[in-house]
C-alpha atoms as a PDB file:
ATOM      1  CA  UNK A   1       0.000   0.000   0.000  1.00  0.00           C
ATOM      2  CA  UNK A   2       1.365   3.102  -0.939  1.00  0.00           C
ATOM      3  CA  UNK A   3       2.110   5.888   2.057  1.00  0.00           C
ATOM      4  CA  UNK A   4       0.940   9.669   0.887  1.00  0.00           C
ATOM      5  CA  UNK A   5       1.628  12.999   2.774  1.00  0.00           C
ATOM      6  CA  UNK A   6      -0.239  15.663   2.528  1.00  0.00           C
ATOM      7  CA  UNK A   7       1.218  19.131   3.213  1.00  0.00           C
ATOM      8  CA  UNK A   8      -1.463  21.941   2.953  1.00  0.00           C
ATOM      9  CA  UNK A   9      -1.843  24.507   6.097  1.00  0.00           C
ATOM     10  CA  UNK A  10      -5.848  24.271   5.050  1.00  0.00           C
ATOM     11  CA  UNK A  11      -7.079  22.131   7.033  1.00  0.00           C
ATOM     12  CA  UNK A  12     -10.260  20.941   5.114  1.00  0.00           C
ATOM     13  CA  UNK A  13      -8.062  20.517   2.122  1.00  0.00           C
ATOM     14  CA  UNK A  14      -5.865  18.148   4.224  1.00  0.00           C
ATOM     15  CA  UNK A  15      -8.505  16.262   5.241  1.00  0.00           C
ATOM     16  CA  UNK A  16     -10.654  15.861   1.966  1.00  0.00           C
ATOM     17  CA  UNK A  17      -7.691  14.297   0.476  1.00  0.00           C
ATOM     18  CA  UNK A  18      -7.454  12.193   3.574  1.00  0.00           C
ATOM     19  CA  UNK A  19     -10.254  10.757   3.885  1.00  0.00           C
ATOM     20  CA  UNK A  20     -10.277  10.731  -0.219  1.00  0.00           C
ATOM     21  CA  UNK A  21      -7.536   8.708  -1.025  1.00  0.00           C
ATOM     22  CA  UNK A  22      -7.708   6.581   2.186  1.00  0.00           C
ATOM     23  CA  UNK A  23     -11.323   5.419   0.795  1.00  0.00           C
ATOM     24  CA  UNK A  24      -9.537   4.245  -2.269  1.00  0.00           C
ATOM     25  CA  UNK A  25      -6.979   2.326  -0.814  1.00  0.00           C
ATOM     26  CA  UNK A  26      -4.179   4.763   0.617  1.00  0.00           C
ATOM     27  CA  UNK A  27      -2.755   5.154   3.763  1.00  0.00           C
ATOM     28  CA  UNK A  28      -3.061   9.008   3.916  1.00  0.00           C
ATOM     29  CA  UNK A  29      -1.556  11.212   6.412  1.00  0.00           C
ATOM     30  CA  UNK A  30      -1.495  15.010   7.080  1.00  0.00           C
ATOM     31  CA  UNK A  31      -0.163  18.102   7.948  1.00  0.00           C
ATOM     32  CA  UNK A  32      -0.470  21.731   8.007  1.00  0.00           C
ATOM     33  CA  UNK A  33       3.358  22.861   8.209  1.00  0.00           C
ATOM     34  CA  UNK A  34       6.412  22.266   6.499  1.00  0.00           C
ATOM     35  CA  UNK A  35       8.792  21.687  10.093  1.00  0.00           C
ATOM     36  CA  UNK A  36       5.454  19.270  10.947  1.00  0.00           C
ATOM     37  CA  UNK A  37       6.428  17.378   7.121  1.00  0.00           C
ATOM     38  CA  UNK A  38      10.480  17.281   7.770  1.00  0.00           C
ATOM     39  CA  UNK A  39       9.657  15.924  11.576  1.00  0.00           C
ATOM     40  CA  UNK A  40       7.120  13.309   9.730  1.00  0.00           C
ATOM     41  CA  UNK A  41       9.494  12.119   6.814  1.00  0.00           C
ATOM     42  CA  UNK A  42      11.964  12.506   9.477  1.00  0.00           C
ATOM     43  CA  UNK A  43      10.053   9.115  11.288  1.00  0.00           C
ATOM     44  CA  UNK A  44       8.124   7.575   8.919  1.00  0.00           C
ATOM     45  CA  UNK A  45       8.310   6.483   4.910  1.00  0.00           C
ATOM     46  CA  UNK A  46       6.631   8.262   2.332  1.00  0.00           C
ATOM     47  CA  UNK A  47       6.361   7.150  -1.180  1.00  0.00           C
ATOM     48  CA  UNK A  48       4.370  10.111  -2.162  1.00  0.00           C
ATOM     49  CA  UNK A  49       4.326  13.918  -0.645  1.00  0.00           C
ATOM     50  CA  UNK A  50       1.165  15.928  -1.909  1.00  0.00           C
ATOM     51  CA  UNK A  51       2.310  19.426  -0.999  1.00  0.00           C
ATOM     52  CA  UNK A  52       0.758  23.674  -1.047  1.00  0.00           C
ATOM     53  CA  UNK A  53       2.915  25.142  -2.689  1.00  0.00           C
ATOM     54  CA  UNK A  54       2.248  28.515  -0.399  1.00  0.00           C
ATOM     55  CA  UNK A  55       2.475  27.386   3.483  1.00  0.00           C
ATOM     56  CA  UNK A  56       3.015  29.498   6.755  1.00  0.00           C
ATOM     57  CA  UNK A  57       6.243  28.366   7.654  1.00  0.00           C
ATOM     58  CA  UNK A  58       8.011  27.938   4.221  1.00  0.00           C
ATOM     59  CA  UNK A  59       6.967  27.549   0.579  1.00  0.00           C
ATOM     60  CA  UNK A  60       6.521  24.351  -1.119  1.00  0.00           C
ATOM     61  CA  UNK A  61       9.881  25.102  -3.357  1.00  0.00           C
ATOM     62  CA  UNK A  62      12.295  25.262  -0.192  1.00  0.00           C
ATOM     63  CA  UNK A  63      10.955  22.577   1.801  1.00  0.00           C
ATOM     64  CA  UNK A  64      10.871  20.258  -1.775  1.00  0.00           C
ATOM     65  CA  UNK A  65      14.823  21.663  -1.758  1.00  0.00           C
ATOM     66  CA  UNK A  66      15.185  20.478   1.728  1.00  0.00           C
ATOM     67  CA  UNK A  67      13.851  16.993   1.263  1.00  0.00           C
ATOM     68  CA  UNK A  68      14.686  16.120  -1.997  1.00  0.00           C
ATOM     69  CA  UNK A  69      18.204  15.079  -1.019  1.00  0.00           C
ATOM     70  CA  UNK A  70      17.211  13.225   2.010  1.00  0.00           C
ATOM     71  CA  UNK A  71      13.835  11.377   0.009  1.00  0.00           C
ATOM     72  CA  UNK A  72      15.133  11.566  -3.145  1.00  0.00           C
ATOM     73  CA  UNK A  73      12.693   8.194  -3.559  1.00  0.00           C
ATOM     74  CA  UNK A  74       9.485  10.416  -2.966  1.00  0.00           C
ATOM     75  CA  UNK A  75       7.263  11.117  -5.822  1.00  0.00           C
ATOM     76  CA  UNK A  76       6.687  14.993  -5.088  1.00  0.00           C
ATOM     77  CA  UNK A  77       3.215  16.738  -6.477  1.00  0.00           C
ATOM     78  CA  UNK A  78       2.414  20.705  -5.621  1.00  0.00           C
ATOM     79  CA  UNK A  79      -1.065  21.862  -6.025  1.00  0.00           C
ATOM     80  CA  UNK A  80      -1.842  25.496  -5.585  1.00  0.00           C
ATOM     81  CA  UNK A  81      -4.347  27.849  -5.490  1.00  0.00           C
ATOM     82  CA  UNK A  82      -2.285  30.608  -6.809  1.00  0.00           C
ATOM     83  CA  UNK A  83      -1.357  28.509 -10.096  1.00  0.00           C
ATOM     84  CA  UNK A  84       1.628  30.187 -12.137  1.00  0.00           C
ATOM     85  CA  UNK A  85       3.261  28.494 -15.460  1.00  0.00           C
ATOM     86  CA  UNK A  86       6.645  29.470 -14.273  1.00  0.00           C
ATOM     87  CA  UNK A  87       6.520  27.941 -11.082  1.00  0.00           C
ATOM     88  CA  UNK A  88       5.365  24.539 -12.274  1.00  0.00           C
ATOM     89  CA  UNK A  89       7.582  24.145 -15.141  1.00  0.00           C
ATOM     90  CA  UNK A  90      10.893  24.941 -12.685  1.00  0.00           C
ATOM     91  CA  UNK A  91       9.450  22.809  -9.990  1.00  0.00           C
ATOM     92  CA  UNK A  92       8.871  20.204 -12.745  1.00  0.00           C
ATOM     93  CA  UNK A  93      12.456  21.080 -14.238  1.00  0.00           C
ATOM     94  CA  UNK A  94      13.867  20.451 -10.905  1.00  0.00           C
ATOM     95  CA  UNK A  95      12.467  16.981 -10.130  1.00  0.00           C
ATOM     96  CA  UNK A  96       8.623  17.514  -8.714  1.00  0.00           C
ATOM     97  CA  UNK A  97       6.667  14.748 -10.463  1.00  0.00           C
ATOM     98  CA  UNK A  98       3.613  17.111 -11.137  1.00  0.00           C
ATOM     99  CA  UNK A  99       1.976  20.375 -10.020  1.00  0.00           C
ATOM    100  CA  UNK A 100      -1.891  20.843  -9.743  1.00  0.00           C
ATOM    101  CA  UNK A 101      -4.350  23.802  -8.972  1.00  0.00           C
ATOM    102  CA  UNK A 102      -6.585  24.466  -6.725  1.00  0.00           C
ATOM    103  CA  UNK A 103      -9.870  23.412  -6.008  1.00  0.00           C
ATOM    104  CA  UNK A 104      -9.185  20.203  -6.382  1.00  0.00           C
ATOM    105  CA  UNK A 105     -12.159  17.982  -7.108  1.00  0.00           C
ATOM    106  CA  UNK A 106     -11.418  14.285  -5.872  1.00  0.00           C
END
Protein backbone atom coordinates (compact mmCIF):
# COMPACT_ATOMS: atom_id res chain seq x y z
CA UNK A 1 0.00 0.00 0.00
CA UNK A 2 1.36 3.10 -0.94
CA UNK A 3 2.11 5.89 2.06
CA UNK A 4 0.94 9.67 0.89
CA UNK A 5 1.63 13.00 2.77
CA UNK A 6 -0.24 15.66 2.53
CA UNK A 7 1.22 19.13 3.21
CA UNK A 8 -1.46 21.94 2.95
CA UNK A 9 -1.84 24.51 6.10
CA UNK A 10 -5.85 24.27 5.05
CA UNK A 11 -7.08 22.13 7.03
CA UNK A 12 -10.26 20.94 5.11
CA UNK A 13 -8.06 20.52 2.12
CA UNK A 14 -5.87 18.15 4.22
CA UNK A 15 -8.50 16.26 5.24
CA UNK A 16 -10.65 15.86 1.97
CA UNK A 17 -7.69 14.30 0.48
CA UNK A 18 -7.45 12.19 3.57
CA UNK A 19 -10.25 10.76 3.89
CA UNK A 20 -10.28 10.73 -0.22
CA UNK A 21 -7.54 8.71 -1.02
CA UNK A 22 -7.71 6.58 2.19
CA UNK A 23 -11.32 5.42 0.79
CA UNK A 24 -9.54 4.25 -2.27
CA UNK A 25 -6.98 2.33 -0.81
CA UNK A 26 -4.18 4.76 0.62
CA UNK A 27 -2.75 5.15 3.76
CA UNK A 28 -3.06 9.01 3.92
CA UNK A 29 -1.56 11.21 6.41
CA UNK A 30 -1.49 15.01 7.08
CA UNK A 31 -0.16 18.10 7.95
CA UNK A 32 -0.47 21.73 8.01
CA UNK A 33 3.36 22.86 8.21
CA UNK A 34 6.41 22.27 6.50
CA UNK A 35 8.79 21.69 10.09
CA UNK A 36 5.45 19.27 10.95
CA UNK A 37 6.43 17.38 7.12
CA UNK A 38 10.48 17.28 7.77
CA UNK A 39 9.66 15.92 11.58
CA UNK A 40 7.12 13.31 9.73
CA UNK A 41 9.49 12.12 6.81
CA UNK A 42 11.96 12.51 9.48
CA UNK A 43 10.05 9.11 11.29
CA UNK A 44 8.12 7.57 8.92
CA UNK A 45 8.31 6.48 4.91
CA UNK A 46 6.63 8.26 2.33
CA UNK A 47 6.36 7.15 -1.18
CA UNK A 48 4.37 10.11 -2.16
CA UNK A 49 4.33 13.92 -0.64
CA UNK A 50 1.16 15.93 -1.91
CA UNK A 51 2.31 19.43 -1.00
CA UNK A 52 0.76 23.67 -1.05
CA UNK A 53 2.92 25.14 -2.69
CA UNK A 54 2.25 28.52 -0.40
CA UNK A 55 2.47 27.39 3.48
CA UNK A 56 3.01 29.50 6.76
CA UNK A 57 6.24 28.37 7.65
CA UNK A 58 8.01 27.94 4.22
CA UNK A 59 6.97 27.55 0.58
CA UNK A 60 6.52 24.35 -1.12
CA UNK A 61 9.88 25.10 -3.36
CA UNK A 62 12.30 25.26 -0.19
CA UNK A 63 10.95 22.58 1.80
CA UNK A 64 10.87 20.26 -1.78
CA UNK A 65 14.82 21.66 -1.76
CA UNK A 66 15.18 20.48 1.73
CA UNK A 67 13.85 16.99 1.26
CA UNK A 68 14.69 16.12 -2.00
CA UNK A 69 18.20 15.08 -1.02
CA UNK A 70 17.21 13.22 2.01
CA UNK A 71 13.83 11.38 0.01
CA UNK A 72 15.13 11.57 -3.15
CA UNK A 73 12.69 8.19 -3.56
CA UNK A 74 9.48 10.42 -2.97
CA UNK A 75 7.26 11.12 -5.82
CA UNK A 76 6.69 14.99 -5.09
CA UNK A 77 3.22 16.74 -6.48
CA UNK A 78 2.41 20.70 -5.62
CA UNK A 79 -1.07 21.86 -6.03
CA UNK A 80 -1.84 25.50 -5.58
CA UNK A 81 -4.35 27.85 -5.49
CA UNK A 82 -2.28 30.61 -6.81
CA UNK A 83 -1.36 28.51 -10.10
CA UNK A 84 1.63 30.19 -12.14
CA UNK A 85 3.26 28.49 -15.46
CA UNK A 86 6.64 29.47 -14.27
CA UNK A 87 6.52 27.94 -11.08
CA UNK A 88 5.37 24.54 -12.27
CA UNK A 89 7.58 24.15 -15.14
CA UNK A 90 10.89 24.94 -12.69
CA UNK A 91 9.45 22.81 -9.99
CA UNK A 92 8.87 20.20 -12.75
CA UNK A 93 12.46 21.08 -14.24
CA UNK A 94 13.87 20.45 -10.90
CA UNK A 95 12.47 16.98 -10.13
CA UNK A 96 8.62 17.51 -8.71
CA UNK A 97 6.67 14.75 -10.46
CA UNK A 98 3.61 17.11 -11.14
CA UNK A 99 1.98 20.37 -10.02
CA UNK A 100 -1.89 20.84 -9.74
CA UNK A 101 -4.35 23.80 -8.97
CA UNK A 102 -6.58 24.47 -6.72
CA UNK A 103 -9.87 23.41 -6.01
CA UNK A 104 -9.19 20.20 -6.38
CA UNK A 105 -12.16 17.98 -7.11
CA UNK A 106 -11.42 14.29 -5.87
Amino acid sequence: MKKILIVDDEISVCTLLTRFLSKNGYDAQSCTSGAEAMRLLKNEHFDIMLCDYHLQDINGKELFEKIQPLYPHIIVIFITGYADVRVAVDLIKNGAYHYLSKPLYP
